[in-house]
Protein backbone atom coordinates (compact mmCIF):
# COMPACT_ATOMS: atom_id res chain seq x y z
CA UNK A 1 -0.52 -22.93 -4.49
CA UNK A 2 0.59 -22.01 -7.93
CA UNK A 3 3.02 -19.67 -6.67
CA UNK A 4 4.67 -22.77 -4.78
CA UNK A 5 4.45 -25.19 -7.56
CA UNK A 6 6.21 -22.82 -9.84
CA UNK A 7 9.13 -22.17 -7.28
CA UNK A 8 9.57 -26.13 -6.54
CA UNK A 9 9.66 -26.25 -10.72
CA UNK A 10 11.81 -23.93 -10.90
CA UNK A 11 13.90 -25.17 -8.26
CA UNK A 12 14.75 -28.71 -9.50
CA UNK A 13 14.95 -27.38 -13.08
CA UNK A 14 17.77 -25.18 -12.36
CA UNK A 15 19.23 -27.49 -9.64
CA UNK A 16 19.56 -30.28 -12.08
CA UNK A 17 21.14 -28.47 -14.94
CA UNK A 18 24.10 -28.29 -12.90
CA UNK A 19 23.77 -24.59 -11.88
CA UNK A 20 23.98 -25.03 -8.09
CA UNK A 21 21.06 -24.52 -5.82
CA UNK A 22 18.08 -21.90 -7.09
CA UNK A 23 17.24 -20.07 -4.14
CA UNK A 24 16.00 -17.19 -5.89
CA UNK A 25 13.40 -18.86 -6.48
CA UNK A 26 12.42 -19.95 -2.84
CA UNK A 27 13.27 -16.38 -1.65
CA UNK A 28 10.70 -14.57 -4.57
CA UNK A 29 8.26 -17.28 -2.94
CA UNK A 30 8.51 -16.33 0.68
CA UNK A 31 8.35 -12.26 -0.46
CA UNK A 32 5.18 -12.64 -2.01
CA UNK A 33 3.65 -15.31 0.60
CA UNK A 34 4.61 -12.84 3.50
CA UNK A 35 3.40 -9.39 1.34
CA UNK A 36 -0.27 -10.56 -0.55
CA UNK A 37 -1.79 -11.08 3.31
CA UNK A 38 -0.24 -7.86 4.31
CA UNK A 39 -1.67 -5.93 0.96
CA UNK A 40 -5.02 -7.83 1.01
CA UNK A 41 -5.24 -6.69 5.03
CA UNK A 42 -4.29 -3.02 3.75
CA UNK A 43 -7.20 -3.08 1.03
CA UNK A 44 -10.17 -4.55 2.52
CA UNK A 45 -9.61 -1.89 5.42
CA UNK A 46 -9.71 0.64 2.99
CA UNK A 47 -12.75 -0.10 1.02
CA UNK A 48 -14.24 -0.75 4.89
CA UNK A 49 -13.08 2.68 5.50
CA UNK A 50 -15.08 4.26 2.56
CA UNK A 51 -17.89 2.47 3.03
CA UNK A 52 -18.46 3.52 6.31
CA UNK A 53 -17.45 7.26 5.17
CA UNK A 54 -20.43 7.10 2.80
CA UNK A 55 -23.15 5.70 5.22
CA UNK A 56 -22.98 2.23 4.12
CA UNK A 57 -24.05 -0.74 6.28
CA UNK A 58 -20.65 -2.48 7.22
CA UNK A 59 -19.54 -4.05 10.38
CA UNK A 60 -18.45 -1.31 13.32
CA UNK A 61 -14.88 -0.01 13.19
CA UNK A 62 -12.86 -1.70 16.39
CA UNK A 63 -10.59 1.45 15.92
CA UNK A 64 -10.59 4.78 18.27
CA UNK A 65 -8.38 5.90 16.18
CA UNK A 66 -10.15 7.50 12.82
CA UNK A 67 -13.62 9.14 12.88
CA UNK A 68 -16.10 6.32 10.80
CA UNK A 69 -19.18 8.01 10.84
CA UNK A 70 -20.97 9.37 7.27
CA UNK A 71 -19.59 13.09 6.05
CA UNK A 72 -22.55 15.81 6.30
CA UNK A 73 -22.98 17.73 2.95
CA UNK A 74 -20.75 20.17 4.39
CA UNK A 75 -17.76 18.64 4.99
CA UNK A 76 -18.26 16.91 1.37
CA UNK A 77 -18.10 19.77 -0.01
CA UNK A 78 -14.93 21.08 1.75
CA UNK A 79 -13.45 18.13 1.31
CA UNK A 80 -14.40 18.25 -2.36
CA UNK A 81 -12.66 21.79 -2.45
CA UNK A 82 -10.03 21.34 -0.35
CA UNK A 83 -8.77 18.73 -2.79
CA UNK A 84 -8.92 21.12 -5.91
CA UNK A 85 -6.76 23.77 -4.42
């Protein structure tokens, strides 16, 4: 809501001083109410996606996709290894 009141503000500030229509400001609005859902979507899979990688109880994937289920030791470690080299 604050993102909305600032861009109406911002709006009829600029539109009243005389320098033609702001809509910068409605455009900055509509790219940020379009891309938070899309990032918030993007991180709450991830930290789902972890979660389930380290045997946590979280709700069941709905995705074939990507394995879920809890690394064994053994592919921790060659995971672990595989990322220094």
């Amino acid at each position: 809501m604050g993102c909305w009141l600032i861009m109406w503000a911002t709006f009829v500030f600029f539109s009243a001083t005389g320098q033609g229509l702001a809509l910068h400001a409605l455009l900055i609005a509509i790219f940020i109410a379009v891309t938070v859902p899309i990032t918030t979507i993007f991180l709450m899979r991830a930290a789902l996606f972890r979660a389930r990688r380290a045997g946590r109880d979280v709700p069941p994937s709905i995705s074939r996709i990507v394995r879920n289920e809890p690394l064994s030791e053994e592919a921790v470690t060659a995971d672990s290894e595989a990322s220094k080299n």
